[in-house]
PDB file of N, CA and C in Angstrom:
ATOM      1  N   UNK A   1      97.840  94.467  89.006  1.00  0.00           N
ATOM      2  CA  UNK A   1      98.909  94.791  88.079  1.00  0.00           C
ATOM      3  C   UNK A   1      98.407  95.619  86.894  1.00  0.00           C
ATOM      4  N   UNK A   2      97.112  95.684  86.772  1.00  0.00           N
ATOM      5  CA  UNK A   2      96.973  96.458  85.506  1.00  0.00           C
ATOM      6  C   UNK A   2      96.753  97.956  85.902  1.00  0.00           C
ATOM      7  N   UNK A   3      96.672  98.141  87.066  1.00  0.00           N
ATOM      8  CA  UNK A   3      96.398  99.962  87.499  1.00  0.00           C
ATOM      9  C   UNK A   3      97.633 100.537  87.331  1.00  0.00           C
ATOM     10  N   UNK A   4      98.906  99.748  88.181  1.00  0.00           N
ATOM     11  CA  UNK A   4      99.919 100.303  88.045  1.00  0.00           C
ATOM     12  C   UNK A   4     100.764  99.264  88.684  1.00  0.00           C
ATOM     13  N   UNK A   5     102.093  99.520  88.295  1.00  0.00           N
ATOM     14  CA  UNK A   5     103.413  99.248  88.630  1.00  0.00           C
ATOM     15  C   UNK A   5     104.064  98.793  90.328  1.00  0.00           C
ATOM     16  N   UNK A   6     103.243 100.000  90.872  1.00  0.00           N
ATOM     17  CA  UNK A   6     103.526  99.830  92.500  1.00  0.00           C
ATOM     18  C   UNK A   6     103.339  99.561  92.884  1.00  0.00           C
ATOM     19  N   UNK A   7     102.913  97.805  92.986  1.00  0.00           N
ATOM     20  CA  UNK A   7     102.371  96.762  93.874  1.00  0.00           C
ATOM     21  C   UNK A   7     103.244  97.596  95.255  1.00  0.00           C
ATOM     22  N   UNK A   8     103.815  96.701  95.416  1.00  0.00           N
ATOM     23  CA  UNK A   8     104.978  96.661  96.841  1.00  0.00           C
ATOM     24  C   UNK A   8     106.394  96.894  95.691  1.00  0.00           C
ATOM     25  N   UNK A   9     107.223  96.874  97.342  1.00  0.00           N
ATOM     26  CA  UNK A   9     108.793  97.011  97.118  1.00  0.00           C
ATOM     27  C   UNK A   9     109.178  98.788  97.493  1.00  0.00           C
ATOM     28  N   UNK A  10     110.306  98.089  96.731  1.00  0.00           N
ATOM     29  CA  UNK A  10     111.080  99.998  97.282  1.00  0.00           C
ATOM     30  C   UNK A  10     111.322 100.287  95.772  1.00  0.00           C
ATOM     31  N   UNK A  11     111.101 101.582  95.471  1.00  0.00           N
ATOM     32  CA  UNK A  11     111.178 102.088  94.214  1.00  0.00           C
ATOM     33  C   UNK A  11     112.277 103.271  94.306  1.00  0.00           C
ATOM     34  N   UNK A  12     113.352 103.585  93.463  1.00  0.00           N
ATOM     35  CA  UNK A  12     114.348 104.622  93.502  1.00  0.00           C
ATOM     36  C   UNK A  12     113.794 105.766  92.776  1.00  0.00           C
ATOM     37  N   UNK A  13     113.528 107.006  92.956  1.00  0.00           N
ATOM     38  CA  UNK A  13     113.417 108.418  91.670  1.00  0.00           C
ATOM     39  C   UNK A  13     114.747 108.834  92.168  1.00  0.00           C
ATOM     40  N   UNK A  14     115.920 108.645  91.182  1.00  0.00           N
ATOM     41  CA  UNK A  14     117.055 109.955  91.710  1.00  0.00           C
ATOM     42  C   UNK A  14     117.251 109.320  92.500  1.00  0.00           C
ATOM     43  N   UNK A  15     117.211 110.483  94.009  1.00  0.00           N
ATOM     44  CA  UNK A  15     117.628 110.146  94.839  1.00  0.00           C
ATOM     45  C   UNK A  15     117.020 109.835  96.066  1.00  0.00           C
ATOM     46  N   UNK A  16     115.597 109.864  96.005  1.00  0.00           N
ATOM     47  CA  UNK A  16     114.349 109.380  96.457  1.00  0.00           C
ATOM     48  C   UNK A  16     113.684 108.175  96.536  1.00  0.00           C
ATOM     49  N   UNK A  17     113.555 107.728  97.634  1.00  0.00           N
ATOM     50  CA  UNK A  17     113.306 105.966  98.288  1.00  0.00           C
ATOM     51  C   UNK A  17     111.826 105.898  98.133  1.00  0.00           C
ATOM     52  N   UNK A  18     110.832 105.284  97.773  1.00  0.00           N
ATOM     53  CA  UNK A  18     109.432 105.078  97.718  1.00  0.00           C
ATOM     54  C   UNK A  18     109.244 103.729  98.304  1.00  0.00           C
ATOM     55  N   UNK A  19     108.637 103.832  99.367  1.00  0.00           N
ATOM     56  CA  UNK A  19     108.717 102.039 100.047  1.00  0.00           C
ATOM     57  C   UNK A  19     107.363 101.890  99.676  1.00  0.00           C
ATOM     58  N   UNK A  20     106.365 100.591  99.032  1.00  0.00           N
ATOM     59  CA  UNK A  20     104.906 100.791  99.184  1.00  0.00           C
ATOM     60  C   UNK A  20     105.094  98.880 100.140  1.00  0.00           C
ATOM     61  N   UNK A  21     104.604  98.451 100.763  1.00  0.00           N
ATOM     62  CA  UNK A  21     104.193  97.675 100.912  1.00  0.00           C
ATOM     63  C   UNK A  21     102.336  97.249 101.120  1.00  0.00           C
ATOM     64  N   UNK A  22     102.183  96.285 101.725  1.00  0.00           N
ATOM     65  CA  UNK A  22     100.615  95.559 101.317  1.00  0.00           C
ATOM     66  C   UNK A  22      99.726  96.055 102.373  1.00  0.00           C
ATOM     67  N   UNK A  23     100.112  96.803 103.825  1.00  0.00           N
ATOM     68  CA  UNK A  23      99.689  97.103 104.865  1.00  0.00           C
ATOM     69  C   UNK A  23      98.932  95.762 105.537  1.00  0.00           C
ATOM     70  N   UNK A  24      98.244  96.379 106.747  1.00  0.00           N
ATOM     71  CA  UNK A  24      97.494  95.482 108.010  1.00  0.00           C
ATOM     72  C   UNK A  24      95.525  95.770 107.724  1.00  0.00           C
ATOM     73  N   UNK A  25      95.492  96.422 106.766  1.00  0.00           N
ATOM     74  CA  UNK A  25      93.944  96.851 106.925  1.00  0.00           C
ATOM     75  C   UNK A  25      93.149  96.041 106.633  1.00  0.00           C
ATOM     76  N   UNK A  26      91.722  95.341 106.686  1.00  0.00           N
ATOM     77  CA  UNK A  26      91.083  95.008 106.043  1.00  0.00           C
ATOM     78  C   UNK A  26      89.745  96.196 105.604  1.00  0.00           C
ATOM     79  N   UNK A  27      88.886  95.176 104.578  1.00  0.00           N
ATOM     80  CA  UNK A  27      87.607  95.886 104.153  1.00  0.00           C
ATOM     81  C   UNK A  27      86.537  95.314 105.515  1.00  0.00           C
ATOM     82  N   UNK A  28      85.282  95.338 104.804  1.00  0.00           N
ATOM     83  CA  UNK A  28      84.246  94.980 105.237  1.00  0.00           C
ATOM     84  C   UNK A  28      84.559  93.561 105.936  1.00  0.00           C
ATOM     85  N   UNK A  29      85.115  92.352 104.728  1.00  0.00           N
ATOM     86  CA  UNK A  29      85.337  90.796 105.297  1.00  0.00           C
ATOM     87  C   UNK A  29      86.194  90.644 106.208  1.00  0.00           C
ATOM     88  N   UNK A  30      86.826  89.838 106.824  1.00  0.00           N
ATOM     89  CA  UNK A  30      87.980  89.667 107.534  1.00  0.00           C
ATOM     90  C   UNK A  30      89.122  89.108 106.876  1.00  0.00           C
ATOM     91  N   UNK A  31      89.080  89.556 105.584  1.00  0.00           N
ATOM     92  CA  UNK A  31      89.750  88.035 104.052  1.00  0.00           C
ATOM     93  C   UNK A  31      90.843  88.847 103.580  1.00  0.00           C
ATOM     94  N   UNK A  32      91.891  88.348 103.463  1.00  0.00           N
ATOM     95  CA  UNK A  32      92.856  89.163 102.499  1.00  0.00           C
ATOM     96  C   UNK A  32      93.157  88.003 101.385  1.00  0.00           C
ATOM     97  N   UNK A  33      92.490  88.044 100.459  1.00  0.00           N
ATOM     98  CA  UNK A  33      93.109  86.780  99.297  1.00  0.00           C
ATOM     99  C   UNK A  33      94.784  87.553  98.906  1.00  0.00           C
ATOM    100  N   UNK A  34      94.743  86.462  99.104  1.00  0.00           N
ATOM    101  CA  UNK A  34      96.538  86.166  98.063  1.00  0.00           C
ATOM    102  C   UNK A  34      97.251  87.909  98.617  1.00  0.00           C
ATOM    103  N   UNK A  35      97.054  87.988  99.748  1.00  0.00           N
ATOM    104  CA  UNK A  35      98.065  89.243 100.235  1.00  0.00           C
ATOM    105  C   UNK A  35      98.160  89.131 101.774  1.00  0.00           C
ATOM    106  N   UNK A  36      99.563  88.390 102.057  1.00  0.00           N
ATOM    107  CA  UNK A  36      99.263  88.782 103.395  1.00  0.00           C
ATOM    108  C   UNK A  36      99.452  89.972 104.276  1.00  0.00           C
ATOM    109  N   UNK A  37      99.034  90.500 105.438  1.00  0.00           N
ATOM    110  CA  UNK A  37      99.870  91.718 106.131  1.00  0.00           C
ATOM    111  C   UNK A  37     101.049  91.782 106.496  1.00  0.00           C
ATOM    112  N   UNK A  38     101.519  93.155 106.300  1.00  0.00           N
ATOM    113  CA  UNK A  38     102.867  93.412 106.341  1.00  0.00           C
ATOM    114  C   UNK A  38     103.069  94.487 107.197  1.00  0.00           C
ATOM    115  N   UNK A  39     103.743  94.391 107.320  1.00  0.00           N
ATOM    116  CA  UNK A  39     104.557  95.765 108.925  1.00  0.00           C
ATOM    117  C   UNK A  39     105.892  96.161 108.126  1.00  0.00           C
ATOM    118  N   UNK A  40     106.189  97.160 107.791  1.00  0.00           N
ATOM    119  CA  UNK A  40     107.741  97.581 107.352  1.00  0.00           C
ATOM    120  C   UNK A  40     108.034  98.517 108.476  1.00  0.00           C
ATOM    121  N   UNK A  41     109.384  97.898 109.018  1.00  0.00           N
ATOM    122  CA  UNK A  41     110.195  99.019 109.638  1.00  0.00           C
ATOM    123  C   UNK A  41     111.474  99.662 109.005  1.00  0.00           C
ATOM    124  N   UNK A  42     111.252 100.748 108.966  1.00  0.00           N
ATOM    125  CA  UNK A  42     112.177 101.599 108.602  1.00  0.00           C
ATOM    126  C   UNK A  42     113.162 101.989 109.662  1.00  0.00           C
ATOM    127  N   UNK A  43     114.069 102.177 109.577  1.00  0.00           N
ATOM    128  CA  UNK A  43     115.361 102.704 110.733  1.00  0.00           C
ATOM    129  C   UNK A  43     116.197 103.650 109.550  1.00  0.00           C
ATOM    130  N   UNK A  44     116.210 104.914 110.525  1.00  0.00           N
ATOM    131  CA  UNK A  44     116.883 106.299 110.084  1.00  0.00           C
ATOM    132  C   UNK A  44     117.974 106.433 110.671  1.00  0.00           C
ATOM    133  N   UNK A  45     119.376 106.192 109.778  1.00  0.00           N
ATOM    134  CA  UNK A  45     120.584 106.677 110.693  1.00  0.00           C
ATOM    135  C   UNK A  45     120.835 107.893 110.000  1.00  0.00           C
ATOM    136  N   UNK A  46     121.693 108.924 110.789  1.00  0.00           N
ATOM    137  CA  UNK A  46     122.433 109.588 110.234  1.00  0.00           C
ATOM    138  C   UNK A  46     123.450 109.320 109.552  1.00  0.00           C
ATOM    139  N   UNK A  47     124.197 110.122 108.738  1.00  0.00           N
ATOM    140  CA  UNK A  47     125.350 110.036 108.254  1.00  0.00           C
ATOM    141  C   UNK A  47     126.844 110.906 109.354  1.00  0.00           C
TER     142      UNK A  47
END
């Protein structure tokens, strides 16, 4: 929280969608403290 704002979630600019979520990656350990993995699916309809 102290780098910035954009942990996760969906963020609005205008009229512009920013999704960040926590992803599937690890580092070196096999450890994710206090974050688990996440998968976001997005689905695109037309109008």
């Amino acid at each position: 929280m102290i780098e910035t704002n954009y942990i996760r979630g969906d963020f609005w600019f205008g009229s512009m969608l920013m999704i960040i979520n926590r992803g599937l990656g690890m580092s070196l350990a096999p450890l994710r403290y206090n974050s688990t993995p996440e998968i976001t699916l997005i689905n695109l309809v037309s109008k």
